[in-house]
Structure formats: C-alpha cells, structure tokens
PDB file of N, CA and C in Angstrom:
ATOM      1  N   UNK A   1     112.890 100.313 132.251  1.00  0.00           N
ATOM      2  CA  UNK A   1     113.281 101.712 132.267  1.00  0.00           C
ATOM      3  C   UNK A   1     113.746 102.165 133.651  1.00  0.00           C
ATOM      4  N   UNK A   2     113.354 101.440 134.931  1.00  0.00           N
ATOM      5  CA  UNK A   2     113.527 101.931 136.208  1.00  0.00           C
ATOM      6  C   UNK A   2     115.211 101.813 136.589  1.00  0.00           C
ATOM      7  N   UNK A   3     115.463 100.447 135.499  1.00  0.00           N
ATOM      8  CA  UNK A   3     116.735 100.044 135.703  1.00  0.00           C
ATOM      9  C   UNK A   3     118.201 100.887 135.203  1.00  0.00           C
ATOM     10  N   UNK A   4     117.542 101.219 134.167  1.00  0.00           N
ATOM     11  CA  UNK A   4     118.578 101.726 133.091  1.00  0.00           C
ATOM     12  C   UNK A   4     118.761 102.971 133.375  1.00  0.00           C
ATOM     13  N   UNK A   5     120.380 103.573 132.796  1.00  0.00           N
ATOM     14  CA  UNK A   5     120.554 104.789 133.082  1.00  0.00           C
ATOM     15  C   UNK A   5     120.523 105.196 131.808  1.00  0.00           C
ATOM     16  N   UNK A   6     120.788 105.226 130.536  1.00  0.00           N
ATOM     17  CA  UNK A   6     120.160 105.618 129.340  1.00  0.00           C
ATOM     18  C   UNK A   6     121.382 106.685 129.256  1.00  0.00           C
ATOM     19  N   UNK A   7     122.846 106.757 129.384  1.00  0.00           N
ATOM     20  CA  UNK A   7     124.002 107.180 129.176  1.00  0.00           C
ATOM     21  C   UNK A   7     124.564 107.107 127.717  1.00  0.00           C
ATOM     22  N   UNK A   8     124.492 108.659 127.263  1.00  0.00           N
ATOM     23  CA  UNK A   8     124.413 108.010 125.887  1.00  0.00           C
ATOM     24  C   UNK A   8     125.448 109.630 125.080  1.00  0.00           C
ATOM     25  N   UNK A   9     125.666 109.562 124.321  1.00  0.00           N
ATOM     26  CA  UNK A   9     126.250 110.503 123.807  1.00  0.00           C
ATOM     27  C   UNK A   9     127.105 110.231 122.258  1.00  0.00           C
ATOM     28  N   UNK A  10     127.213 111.124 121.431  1.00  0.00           N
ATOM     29  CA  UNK A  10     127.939 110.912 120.552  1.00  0.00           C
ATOM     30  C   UNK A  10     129.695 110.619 120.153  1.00  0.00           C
ATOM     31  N   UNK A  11     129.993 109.667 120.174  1.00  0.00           N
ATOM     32  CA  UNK A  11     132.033 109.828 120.538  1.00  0.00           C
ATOM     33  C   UNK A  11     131.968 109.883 122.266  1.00  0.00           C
ATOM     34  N   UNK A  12     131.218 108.925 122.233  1.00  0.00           N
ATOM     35  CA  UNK A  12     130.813 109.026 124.309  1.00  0.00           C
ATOM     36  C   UNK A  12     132.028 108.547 124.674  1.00  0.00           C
ATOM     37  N   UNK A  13     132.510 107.530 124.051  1.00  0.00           N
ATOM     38  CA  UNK A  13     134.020 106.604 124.560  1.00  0.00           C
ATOM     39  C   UNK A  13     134.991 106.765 123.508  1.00  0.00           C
ATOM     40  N   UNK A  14     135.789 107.876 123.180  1.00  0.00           N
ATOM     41  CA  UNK A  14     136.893 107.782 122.276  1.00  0.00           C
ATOM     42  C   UNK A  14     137.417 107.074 122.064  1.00  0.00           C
ATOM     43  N   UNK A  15     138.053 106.042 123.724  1.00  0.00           N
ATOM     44  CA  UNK A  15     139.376 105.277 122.937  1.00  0.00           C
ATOM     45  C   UNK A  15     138.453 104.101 122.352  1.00  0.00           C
ATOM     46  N   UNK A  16     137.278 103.661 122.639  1.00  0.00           N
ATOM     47  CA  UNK A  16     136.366 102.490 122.099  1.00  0.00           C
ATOM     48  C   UNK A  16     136.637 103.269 120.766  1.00  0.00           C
ATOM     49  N   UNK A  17     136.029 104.384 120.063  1.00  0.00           N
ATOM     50  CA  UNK A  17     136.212 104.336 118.553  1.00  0.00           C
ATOM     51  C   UNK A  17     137.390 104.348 117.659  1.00  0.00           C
ATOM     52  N   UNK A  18     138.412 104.752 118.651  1.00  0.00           N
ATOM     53  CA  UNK A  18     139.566 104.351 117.956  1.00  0.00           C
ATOM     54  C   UNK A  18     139.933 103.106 117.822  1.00  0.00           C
ATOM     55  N   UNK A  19     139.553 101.983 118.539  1.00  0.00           N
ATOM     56  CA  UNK A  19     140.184 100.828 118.736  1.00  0.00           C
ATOM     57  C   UNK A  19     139.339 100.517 117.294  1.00  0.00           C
ATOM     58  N   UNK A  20     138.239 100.610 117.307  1.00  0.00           N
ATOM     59  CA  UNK A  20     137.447 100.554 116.123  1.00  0.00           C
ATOM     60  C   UNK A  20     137.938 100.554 115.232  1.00  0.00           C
ATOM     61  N   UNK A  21     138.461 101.931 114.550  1.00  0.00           N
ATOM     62  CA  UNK A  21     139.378 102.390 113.665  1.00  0.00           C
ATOM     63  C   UNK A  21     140.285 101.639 113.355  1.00  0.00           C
ATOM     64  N   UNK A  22     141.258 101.437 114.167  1.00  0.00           N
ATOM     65  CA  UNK A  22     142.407 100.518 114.286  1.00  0.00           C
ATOM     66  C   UNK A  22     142.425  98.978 113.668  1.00  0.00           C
ATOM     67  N   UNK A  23     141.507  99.000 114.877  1.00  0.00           N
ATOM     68  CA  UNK A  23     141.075  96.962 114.594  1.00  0.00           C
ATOM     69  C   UNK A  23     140.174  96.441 113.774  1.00  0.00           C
ATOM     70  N   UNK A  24     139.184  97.426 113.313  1.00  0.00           N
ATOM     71  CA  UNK A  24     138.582  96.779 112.435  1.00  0.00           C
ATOM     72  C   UNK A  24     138.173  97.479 111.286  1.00  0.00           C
ATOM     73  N   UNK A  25     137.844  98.992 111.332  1.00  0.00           N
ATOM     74  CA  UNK A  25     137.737  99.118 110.013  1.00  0.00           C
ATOM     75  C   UNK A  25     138.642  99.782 109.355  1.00  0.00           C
ATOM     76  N   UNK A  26     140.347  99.619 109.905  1.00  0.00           N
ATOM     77  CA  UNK A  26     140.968  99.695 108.809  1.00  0.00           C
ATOM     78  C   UNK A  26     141.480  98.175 108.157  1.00  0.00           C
ATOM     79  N   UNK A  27     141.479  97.361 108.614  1.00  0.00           N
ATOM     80  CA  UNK A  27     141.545  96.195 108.427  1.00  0.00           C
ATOM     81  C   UNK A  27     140.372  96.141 106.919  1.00  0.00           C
ATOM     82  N   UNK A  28     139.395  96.021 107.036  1.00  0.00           N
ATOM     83  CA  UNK A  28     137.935  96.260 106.207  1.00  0.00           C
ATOM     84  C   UNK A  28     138.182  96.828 105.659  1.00  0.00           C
ATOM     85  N   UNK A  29     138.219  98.637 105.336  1.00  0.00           N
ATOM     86  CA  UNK A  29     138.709  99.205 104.441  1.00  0.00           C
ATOM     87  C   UNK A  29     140.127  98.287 103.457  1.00  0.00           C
ATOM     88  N   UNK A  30     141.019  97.579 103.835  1.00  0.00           N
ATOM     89  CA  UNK A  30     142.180  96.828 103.322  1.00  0.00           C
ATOM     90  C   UNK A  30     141.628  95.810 102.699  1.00  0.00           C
ATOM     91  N   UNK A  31     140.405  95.062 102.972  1.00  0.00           N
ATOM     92  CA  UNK A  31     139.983  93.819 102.406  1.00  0.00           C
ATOM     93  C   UNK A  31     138.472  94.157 102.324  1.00  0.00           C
ATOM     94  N   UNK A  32     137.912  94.780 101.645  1.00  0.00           N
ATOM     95  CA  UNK A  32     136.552  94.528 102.264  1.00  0.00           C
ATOM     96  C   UNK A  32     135.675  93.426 101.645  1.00  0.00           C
ATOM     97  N   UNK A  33     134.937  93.257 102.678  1.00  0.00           N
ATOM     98  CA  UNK A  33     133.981  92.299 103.297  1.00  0.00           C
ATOM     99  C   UNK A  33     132.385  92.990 103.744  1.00  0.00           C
ATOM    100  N   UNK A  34     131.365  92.160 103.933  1.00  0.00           N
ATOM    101  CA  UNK A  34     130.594  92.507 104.614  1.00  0.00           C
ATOM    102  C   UNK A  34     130.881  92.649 106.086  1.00  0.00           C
ATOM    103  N   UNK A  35     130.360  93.762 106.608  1.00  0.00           N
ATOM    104  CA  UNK A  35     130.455  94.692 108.199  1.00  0.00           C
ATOM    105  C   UNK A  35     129.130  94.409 108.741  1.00  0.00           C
ATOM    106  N   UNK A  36     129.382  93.869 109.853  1.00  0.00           N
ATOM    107  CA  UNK A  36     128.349  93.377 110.732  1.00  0.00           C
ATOM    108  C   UNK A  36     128.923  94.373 112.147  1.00  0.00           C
ATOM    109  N   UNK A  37     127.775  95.322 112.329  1.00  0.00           N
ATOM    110  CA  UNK A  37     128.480  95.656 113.612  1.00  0.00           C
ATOM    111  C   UNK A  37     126.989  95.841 114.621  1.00  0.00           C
ATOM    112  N   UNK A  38     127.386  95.689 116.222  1.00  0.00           N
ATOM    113  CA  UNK A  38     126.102  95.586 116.790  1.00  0.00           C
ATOM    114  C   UNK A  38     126.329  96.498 118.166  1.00  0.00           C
ATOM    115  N   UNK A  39     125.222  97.998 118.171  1.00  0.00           N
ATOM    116  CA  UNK A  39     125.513  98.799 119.210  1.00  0.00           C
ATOM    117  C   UNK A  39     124.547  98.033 120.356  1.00  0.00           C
ATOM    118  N   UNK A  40     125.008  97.147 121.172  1.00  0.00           N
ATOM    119  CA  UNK A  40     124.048  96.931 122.404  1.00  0.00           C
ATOM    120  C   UNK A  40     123.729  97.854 123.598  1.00  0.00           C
ATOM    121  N   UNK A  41     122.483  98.126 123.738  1.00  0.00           N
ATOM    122  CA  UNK A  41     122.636  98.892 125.137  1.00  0.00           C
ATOM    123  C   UNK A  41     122.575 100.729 123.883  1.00  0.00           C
ATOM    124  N   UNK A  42     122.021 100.498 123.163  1.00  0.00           N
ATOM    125  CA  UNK A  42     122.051 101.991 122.041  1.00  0.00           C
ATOM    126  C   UNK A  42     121.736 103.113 123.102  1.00  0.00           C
ATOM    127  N   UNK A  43     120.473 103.122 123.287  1.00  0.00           N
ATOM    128  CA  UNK A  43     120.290 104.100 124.550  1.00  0.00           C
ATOM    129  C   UNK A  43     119.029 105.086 123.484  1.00  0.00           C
ATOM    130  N   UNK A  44     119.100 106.204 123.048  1.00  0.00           N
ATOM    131  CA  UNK A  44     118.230 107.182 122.251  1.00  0.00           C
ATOM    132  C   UNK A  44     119.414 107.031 120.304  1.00  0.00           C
ATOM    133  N   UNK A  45     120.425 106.310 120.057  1.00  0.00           N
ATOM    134  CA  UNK A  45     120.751 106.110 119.195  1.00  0.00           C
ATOM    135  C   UNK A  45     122.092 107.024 118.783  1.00  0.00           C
ATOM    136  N   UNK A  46     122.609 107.887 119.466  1.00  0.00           N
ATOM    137  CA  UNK A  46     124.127 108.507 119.547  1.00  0.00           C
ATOM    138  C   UNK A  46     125.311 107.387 119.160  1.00  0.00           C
ATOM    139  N   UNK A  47     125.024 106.334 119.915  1.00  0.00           N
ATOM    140  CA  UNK A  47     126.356 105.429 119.374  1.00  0.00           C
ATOM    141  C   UNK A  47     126.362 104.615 118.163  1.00  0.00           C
ATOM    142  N   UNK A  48     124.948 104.088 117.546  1.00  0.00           N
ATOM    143  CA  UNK A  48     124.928 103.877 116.213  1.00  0.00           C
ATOM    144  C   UNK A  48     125.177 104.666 115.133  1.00  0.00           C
ATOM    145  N   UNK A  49     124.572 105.813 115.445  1.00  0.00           N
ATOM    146  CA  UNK A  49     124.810 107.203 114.511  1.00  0.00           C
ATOM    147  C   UNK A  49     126.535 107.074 114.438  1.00  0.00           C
ATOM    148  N   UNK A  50     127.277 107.253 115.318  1.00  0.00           N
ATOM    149  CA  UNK A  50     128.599 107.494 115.746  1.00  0.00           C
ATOM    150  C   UNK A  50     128.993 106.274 114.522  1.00  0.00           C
ATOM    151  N   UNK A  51     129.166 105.116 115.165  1.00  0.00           N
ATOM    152  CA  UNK A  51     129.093 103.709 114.592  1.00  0.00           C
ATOM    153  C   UNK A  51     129.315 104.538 112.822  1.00  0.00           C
ATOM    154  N   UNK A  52     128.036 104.277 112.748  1.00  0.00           N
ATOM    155  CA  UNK A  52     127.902 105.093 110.836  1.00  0.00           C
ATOM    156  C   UNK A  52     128.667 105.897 110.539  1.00  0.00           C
ATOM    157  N   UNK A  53     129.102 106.891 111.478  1.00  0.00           N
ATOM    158  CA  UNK A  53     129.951 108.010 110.718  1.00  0.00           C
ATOM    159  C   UNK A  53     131.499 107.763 110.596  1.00  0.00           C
ATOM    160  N   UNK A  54     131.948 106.537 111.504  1.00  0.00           N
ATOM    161  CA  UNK A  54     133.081 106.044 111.610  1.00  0.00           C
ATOM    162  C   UNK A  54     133.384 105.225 110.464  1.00  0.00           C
ATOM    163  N   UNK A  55     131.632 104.160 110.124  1.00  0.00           N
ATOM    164  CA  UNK A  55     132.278 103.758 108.791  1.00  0.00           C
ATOM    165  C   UNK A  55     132.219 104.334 107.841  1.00  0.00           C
ATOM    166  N   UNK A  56     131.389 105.281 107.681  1.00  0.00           N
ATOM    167  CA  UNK A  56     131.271 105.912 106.157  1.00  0.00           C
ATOM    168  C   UNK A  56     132.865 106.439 105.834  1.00  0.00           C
ATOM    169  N   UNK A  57     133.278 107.305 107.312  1.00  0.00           N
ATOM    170  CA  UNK A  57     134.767 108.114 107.133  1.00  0.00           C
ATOM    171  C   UNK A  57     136.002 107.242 106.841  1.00  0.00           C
ATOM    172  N   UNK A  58     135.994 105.565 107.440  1.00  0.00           N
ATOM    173  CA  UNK A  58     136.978 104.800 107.525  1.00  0.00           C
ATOM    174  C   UNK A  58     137.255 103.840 106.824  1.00  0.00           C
ATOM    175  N   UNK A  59     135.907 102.825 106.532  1.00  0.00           N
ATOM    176  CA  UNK A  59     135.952 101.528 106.269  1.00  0.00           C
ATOM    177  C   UNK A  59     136.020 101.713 104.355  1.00  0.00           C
ATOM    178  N   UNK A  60     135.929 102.830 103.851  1.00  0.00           N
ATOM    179  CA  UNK A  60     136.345 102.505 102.218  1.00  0.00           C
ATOM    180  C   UNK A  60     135.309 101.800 102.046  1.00  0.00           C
ATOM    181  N   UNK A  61     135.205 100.615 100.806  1.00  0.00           N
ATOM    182  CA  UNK A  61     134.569  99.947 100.117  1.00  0.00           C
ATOM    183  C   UNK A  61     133.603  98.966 101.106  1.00  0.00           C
ATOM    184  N   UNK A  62     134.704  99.214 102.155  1.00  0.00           N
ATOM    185  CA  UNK A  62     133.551  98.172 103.046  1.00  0.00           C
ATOM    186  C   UNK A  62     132.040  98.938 103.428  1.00  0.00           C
ATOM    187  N   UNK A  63     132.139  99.820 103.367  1.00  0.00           N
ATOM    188  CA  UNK A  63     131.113 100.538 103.991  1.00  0.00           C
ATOM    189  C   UNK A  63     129.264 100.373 103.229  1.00  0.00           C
ATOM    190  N   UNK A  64     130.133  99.635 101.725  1.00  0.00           N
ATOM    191  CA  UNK A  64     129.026  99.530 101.174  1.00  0.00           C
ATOM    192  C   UNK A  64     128.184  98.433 101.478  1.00  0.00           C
ATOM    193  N   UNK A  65     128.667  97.276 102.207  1.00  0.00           N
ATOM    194  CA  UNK A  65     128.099  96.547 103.109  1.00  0.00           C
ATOM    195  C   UNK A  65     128.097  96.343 104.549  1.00  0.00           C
ATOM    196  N   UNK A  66     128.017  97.379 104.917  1.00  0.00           N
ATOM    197  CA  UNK A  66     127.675  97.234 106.519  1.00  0.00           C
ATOM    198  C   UNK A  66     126.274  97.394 106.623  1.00  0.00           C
ATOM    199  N   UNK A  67     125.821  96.796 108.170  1.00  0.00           N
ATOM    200  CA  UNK A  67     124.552  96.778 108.520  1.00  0.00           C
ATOM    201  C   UNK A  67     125.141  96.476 110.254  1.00  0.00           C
ATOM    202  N   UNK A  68     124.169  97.834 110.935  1.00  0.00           N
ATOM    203  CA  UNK A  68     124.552  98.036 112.439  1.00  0.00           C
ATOM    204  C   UNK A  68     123.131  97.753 112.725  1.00  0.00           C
ATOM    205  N   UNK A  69     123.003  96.773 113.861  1.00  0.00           N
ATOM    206  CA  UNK A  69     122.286  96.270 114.725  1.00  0.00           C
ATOM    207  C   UNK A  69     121.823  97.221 116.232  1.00  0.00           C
ATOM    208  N   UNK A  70     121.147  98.018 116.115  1.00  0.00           N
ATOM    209  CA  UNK A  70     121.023  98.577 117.622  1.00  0.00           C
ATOM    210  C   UNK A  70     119.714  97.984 118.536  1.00  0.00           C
ATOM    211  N   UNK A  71     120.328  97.860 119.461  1.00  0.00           N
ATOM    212  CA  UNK A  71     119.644  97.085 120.584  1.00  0.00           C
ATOM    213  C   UNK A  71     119.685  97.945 122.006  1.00  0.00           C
ATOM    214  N   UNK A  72     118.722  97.892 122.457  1.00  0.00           N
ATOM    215  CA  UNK A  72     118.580  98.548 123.864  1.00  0.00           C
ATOM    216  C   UNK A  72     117.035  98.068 124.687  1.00  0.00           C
ATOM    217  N   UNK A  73     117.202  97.794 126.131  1.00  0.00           N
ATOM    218  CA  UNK A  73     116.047  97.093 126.646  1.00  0.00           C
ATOM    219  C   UNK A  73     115.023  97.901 126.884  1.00  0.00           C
ATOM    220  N   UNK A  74     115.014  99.481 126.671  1.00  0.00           N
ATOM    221  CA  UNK A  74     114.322 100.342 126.806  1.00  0.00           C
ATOM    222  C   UNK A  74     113.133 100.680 125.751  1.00  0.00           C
ATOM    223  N   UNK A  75     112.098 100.868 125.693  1.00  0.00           N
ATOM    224  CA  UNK A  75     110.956 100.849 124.510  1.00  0.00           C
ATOM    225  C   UNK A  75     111.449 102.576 123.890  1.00  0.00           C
ATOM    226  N   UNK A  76     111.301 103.267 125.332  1.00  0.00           N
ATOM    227  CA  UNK A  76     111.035 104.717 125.231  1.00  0.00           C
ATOM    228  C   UNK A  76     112.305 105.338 124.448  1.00  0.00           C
ATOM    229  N   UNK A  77     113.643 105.259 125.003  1.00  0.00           N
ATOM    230  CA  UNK A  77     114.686 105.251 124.290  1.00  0.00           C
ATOM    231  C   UNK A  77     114.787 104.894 122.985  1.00  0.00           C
ATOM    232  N   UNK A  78     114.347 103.620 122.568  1.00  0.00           N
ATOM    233  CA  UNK A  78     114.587 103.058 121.351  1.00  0.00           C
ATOM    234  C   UNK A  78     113.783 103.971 120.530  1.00  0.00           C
ATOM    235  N   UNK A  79     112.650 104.352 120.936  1.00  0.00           N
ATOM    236  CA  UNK A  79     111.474 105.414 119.929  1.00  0.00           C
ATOM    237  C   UNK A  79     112.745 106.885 119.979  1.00  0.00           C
ATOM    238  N   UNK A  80     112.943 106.921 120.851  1.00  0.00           N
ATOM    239  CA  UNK A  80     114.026 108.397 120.399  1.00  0.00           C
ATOM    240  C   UNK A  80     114.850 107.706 119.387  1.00  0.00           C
ATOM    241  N   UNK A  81     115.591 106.855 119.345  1.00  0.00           N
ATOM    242  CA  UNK A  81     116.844 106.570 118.501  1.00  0.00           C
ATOM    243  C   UNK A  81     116.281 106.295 117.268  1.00  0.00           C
ATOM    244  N   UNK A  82     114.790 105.861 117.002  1.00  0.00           N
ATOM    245  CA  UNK A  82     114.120 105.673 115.570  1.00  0.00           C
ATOM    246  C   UNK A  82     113.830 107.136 115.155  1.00  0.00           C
ATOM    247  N   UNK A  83     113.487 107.829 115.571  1.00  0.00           N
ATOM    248  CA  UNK A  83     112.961 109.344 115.023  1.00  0.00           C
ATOM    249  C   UNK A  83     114.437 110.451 115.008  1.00  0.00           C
ATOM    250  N   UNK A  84     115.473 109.372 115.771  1.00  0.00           N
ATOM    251  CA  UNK A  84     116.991 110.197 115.076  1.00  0.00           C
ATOM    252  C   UNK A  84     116.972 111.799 115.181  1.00  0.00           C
ATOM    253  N   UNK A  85     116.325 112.624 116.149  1.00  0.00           N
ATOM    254  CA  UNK A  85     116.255 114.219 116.749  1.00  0.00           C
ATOM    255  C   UNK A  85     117.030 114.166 117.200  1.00  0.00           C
ATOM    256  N   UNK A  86     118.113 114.765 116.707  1.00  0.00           N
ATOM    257  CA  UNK A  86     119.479 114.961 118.177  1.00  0.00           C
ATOM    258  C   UNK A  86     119.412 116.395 118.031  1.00  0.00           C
TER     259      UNK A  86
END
C-alpha cells in the first residue's frame, strides 16, 4: 500500500476504452466468442465496473460470456472494489 498510488476512476483513460470498442468488442459483438478480459492494477474497482458497462453496451451476444478478472496488489483497495460503493 506504501507503494501504490491507487489512481482510479471511471472512463479514467478514454482513448484505452475506445481502442476497446474498436479492437475488440466490436470484433466479438461480429463473432461472438467467450470474453476473457483482465483489469490489472483495478485499484477500488472503477475500471472493471467501466470494463462491464462497455461490454454489456458493445459486445452483443458476446457479452453473455464474458468474465473480467480484477487484480490489484492492494488488500484495502480490493475490499473497496468488492463492496462496489461508488
């Protein structure tokens, strides 16, 4: 925790979710497949949330198999991003 800056926000990096959009889940939405996607570094859980709302809005049929992975080295953070209070 001493290390980390815990920078976190919802749509924190636009052009990252567009590229998203673009590259992969309209692609997915076009074919779908199972969606493997993995927020590293989550922080209190803003960019997974984000993550979800991009596929529910984008990916079509794919969306019915996705599963997002959030990871962060922080204990304290990660307990915010499980109890999902924004």
């Amino acid at each position: 925790d001493l290390l980390t800056t815990n920078k976190t926000g919802f749509w924190r990096e636009p052009a990252h979710f567009a590229h998203l959009r673009t590259h992969v889940l309209a692609p997915a939405a076009a074919r779908p497949r199972p969606l493997r996607l993995w927020s590293a570094g989550c922080s209190s859980g803003e960019e997974p949330y984000t993550l979800a709302l991009e596929v529910l809005e984008h990916a079509g049929d794919a969306a019915r198999d996705c599963r997002i992975l959030a990871t962060d080295l922080s204990a304290r953070v990660l307990a915010r991003a499980r109890a999902a209070t924004y």
